[in-house]
N, C-alpha and C. Protein backbone atom coordinates (compact mmCIF):
# COMPACT_ATOMS: atom_id res chain seq x y z
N UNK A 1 61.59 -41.71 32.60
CA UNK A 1 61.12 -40.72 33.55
C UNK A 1 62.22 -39.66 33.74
N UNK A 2 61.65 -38.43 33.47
CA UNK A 2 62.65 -37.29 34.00
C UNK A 2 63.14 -36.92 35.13
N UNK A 3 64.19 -36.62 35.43
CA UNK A 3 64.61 -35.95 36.66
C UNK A 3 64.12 -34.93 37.17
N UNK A 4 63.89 -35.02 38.35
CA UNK A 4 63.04 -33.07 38.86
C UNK A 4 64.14 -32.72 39.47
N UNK A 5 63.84 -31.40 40.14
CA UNK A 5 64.60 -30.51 40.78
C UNK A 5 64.01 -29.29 41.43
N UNK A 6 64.38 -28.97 42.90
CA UNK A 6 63.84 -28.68 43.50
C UNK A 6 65.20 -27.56 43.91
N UNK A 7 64.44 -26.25 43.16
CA UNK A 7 65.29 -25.06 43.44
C UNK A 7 65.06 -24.53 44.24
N UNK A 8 65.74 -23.47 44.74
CA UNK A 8 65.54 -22.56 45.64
C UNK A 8 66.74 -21.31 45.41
N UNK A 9 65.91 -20.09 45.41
CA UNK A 9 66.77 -18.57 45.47
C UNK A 9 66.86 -17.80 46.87
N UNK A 10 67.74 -17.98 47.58
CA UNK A 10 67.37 -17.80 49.01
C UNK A 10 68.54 -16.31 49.03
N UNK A 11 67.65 -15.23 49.89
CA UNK A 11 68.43 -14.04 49.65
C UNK A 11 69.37 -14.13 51.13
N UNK A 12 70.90 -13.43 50.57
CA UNK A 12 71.42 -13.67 51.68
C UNK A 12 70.69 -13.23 53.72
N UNK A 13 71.35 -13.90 54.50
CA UNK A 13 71.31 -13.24 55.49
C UNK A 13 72.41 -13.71 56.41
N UNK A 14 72.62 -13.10 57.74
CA UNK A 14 73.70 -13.52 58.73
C UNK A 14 73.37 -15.32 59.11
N UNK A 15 74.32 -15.74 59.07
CA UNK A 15 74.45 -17.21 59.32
C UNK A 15 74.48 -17.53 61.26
N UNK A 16 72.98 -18.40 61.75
CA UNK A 16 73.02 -18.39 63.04
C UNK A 16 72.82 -19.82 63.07
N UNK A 17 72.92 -19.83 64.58
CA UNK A 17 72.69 -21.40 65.03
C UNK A 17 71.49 -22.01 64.25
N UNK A 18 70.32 -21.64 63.80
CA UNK A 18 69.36 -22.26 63.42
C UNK A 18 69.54 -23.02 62.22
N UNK A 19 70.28 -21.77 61.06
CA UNK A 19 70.60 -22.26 59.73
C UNK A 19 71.68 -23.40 59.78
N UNK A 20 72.67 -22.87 60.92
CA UNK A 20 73.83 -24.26 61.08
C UNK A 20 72.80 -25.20 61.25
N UNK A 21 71.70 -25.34 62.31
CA UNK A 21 71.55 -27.01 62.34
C UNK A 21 70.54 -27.47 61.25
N UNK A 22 70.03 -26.31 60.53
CA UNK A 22 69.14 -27.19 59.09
C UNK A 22 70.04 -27.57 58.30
N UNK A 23 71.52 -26.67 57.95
CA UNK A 23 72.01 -27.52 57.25
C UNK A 23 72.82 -28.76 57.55
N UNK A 24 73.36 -28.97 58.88
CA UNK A 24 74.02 -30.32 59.70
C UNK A 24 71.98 -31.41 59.21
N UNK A 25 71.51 -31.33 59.08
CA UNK A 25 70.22 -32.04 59.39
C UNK A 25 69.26 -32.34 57.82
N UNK A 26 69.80 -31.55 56.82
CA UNK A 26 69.21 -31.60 55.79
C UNK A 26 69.19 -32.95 54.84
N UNK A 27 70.83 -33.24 54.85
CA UNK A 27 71.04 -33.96 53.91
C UNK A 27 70.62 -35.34 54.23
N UNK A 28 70.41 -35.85 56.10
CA UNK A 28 69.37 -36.74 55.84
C UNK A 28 67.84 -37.11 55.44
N UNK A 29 67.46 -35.54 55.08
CA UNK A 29 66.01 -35.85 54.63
C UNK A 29 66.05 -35.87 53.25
N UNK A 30 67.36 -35.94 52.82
CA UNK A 30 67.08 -36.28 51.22
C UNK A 30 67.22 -37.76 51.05
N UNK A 31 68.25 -38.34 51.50
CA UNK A 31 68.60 -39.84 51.06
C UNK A 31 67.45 -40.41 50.84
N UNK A 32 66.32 -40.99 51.40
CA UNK A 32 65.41 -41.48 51.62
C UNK A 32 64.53 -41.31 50.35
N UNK A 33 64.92 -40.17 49.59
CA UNK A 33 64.27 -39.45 48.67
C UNK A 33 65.21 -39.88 47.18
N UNK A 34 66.39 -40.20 47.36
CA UNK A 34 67.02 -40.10 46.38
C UNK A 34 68.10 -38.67 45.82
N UNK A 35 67.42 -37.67 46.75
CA UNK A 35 68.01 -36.42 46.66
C UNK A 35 69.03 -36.21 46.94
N UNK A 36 70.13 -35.44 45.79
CA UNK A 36 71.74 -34.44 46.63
C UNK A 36 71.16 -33.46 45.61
N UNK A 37 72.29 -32.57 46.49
CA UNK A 37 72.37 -31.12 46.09
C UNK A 37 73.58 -31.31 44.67
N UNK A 38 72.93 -30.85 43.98
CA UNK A 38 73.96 -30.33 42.66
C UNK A 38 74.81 -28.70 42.32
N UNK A 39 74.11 -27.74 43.25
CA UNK A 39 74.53 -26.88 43.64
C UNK A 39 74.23 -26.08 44.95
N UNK A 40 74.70 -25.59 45.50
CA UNK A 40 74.76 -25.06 46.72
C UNK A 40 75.18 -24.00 46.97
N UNK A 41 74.68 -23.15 46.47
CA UNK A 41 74.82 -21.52 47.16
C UNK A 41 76.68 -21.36 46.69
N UNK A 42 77.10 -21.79 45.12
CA UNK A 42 78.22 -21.53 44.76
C UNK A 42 78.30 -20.20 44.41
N UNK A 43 78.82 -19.74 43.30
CA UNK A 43 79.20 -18.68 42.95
C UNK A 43 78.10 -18.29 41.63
N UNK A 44 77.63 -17.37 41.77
CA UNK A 44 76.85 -16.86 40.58
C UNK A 44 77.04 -15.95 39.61
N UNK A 45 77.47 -15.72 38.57
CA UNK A 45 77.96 -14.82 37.65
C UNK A 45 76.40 -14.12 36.95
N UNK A 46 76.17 -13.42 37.34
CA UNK A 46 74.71 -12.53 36.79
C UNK A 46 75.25 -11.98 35.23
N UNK A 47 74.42 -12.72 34.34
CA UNK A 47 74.58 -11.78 32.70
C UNK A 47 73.46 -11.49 32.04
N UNK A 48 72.15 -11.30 33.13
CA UNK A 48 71.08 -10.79 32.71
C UNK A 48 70.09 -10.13 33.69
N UNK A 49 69.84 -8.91 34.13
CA UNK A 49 69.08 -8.94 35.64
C UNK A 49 69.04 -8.28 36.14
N UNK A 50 68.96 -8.54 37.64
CA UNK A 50 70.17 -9.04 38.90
C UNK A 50 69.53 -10.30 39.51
N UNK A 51 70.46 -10.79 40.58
CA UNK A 51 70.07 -11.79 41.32
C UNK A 51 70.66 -11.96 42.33
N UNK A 52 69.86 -11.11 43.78
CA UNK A 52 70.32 -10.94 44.81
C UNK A 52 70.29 -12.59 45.73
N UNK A 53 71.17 -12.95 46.14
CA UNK A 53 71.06 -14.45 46.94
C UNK A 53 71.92 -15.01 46.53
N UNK A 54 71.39 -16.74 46.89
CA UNK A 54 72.18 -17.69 46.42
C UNK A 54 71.35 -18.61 45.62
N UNK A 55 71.63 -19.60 44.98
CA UNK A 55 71.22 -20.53 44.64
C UNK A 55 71.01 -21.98 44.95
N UNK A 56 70.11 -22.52 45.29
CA UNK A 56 70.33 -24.18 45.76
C UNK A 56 70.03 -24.92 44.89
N UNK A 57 70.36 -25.69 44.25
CA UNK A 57 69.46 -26.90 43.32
C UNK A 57 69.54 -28.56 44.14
N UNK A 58 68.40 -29.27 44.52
CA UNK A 58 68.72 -30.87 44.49
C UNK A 58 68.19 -31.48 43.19
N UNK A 59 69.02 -32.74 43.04
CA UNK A 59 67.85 -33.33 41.96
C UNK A 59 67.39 -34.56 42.68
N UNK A 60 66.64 -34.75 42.13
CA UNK A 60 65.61 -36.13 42.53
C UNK A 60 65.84 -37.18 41.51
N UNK A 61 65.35 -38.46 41.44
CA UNK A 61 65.07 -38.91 40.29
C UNK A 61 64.22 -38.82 39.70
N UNK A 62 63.10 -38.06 39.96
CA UNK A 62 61.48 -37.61 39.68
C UNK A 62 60.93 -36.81 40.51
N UNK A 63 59.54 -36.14 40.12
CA UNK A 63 58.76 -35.10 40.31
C UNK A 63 57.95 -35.74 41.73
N UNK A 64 57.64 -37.24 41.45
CA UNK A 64 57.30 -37.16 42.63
C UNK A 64 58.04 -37.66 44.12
N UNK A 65 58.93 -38.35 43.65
CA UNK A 65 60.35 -38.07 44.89
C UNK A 65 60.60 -37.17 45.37
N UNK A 66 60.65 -36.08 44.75
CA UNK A 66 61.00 -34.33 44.57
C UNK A 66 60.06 -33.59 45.93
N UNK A 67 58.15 -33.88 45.21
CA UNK A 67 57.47 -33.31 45.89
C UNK A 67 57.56 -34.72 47.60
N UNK A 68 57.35 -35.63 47.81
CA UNK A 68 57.53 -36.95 49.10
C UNK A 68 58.44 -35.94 49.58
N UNK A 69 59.68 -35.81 49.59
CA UNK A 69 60.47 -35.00 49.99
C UNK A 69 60.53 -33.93 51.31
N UNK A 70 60.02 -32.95 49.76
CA UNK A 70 59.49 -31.59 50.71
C UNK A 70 58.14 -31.68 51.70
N UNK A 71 57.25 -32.42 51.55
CA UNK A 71 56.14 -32.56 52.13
C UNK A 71 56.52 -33.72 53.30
N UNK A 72 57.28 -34.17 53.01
CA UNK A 72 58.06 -35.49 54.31
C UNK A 72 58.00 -34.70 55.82
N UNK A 73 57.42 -35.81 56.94
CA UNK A 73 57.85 -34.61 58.01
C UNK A 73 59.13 -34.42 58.16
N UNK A 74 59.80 -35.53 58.14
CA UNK A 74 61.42 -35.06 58.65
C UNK A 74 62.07 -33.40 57.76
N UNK A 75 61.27 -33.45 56.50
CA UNK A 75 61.89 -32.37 56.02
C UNK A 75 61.09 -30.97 56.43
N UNK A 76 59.57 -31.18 56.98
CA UNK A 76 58.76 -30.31 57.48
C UNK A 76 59.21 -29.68 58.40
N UNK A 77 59.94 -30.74 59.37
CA UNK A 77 60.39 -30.61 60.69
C UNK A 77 61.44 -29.33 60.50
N UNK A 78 62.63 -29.47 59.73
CA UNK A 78 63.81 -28.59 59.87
C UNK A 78 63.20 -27.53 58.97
N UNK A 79 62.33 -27.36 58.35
CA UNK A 79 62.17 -26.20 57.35
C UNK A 79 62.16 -24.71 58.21
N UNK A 80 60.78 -24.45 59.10
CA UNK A 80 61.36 -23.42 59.98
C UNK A 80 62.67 -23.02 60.19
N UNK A 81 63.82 -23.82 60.75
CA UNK A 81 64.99 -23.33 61.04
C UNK A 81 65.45 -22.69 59.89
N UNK A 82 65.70 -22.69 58.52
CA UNK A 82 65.49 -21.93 57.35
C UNK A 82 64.37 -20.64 56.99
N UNK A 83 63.55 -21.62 57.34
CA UNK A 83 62.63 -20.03 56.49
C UNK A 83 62.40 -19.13 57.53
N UNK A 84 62.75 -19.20 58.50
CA UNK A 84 62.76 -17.63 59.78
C UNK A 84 63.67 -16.90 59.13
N UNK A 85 64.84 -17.14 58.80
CA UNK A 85 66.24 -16.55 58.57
C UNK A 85 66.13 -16.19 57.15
N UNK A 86 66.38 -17.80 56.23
CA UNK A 86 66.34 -16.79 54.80
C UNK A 86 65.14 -16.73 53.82
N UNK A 87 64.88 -15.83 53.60
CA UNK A 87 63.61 -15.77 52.60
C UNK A 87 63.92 -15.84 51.18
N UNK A 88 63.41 -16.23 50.25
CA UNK A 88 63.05 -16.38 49.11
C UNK A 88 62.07 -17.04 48.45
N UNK A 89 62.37 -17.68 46.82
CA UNK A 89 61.46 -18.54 46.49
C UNK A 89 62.05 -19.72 46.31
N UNK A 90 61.03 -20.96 46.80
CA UNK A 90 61.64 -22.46 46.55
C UNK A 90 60.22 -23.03 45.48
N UNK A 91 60.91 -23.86 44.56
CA UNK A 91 60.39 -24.61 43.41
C UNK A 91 60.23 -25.94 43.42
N UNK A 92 59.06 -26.58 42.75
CA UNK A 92 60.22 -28.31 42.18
C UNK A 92 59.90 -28.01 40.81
N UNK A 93 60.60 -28.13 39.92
CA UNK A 93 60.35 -28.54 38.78
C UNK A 93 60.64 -29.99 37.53
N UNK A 94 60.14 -30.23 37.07
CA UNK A 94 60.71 -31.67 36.21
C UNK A 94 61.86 -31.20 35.30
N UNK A 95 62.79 -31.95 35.54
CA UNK A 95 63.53 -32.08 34.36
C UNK A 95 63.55 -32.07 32.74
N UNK A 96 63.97 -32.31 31.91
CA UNK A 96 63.49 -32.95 30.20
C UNK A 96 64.31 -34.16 30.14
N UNK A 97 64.02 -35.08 29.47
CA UNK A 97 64.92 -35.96 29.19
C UNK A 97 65.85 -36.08 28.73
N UNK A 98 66.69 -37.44 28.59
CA UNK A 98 67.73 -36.90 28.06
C UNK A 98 68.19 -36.91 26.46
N UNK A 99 66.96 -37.40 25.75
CA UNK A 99 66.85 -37.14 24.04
C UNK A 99 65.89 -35.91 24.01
N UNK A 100 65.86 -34.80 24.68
CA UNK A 100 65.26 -33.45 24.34
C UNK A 100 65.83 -32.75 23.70
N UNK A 101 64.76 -32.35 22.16
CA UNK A 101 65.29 -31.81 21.03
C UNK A 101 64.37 -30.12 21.19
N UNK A 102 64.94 -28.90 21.51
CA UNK A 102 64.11 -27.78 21.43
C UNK A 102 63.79 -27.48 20.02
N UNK A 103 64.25 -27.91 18.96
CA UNK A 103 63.77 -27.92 17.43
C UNK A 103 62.59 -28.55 17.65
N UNK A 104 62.77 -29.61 17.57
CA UNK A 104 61.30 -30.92 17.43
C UNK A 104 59.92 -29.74 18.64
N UNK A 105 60.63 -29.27 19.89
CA UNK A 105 59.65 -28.23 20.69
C UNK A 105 58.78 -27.47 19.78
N UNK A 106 60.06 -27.17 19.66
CA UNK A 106 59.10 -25.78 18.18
C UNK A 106 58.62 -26.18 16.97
N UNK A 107 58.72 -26.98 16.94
CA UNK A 107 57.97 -27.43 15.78
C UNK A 107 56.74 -28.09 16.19
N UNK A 108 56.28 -28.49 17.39
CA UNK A 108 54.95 -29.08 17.96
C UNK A 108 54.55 -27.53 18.73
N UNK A 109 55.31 -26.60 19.32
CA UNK A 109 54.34 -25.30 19.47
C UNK A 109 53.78 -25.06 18.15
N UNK A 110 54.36 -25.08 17.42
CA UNK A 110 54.22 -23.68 15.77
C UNK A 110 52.63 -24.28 15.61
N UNK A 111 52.94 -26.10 15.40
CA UNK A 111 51.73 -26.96 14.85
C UNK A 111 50.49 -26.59 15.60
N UNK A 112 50.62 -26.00 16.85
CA UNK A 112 49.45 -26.78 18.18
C UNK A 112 49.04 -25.06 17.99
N UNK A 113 50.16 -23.75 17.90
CA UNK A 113 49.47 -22.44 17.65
C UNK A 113 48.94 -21.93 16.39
N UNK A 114 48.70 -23.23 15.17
CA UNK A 114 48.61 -22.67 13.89
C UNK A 114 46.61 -23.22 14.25
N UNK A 115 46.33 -24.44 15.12
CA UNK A 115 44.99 -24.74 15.19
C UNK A 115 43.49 -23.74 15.18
């Protein structure tokens, strides 16, 4: 089973009491889930674009840990305190495994677009 991940591009804004307590409050609605953050609004080097914000990534151990998660109330609960303040787009997506060959990919597109 693949790993998911549950991104988010959140554009900056001023940092207030609300965002302090989603993030003091977040990281217990992941445990339960299996979820940490692998990145967190680090540093972004743009070499194609632009890309105004930050970046968040968690991973899960799966897609549907990923989605339990976000749909969890505890995580329902603190989401407001975030999405008043910063806007963007949030994702989950699955992972690939970890014998993923993008050759062997293209070679089952080429087959499946030659039909």
């Amino acid at each position: 089973m693949a790993a998911a991940y549950a991104l988010a591009h959140l554009r900056r804004a001023p940092i207030n009491a609300e965002v302090l307590e989603y993030l003091e409050r977040i990281e217990s609605t992941l445990t339960p889930f299996g979820g940490r953050f692998i990145v967190h609004g680090g540093a972004v080097e743009v070499l194609e674009g632009s890309w105004p914000g930050d970046v968040i990534i968690i991973e899960f151990p799966d897609l549907a840990g990923a989605r339990s998660w976000y749909h969890s109330s505890a995580y329902q609960e603190i989401k407001p305190l975030r999405a008043r303040h910063l806007t963007g787009e949030v994702i989950l997506v699955e992972g690939v495994e970890a014998d993923h060959d993008s050759v062997q990919m293209a070679a089952e597109l080429r087959r499946a677009g030659s039909r």
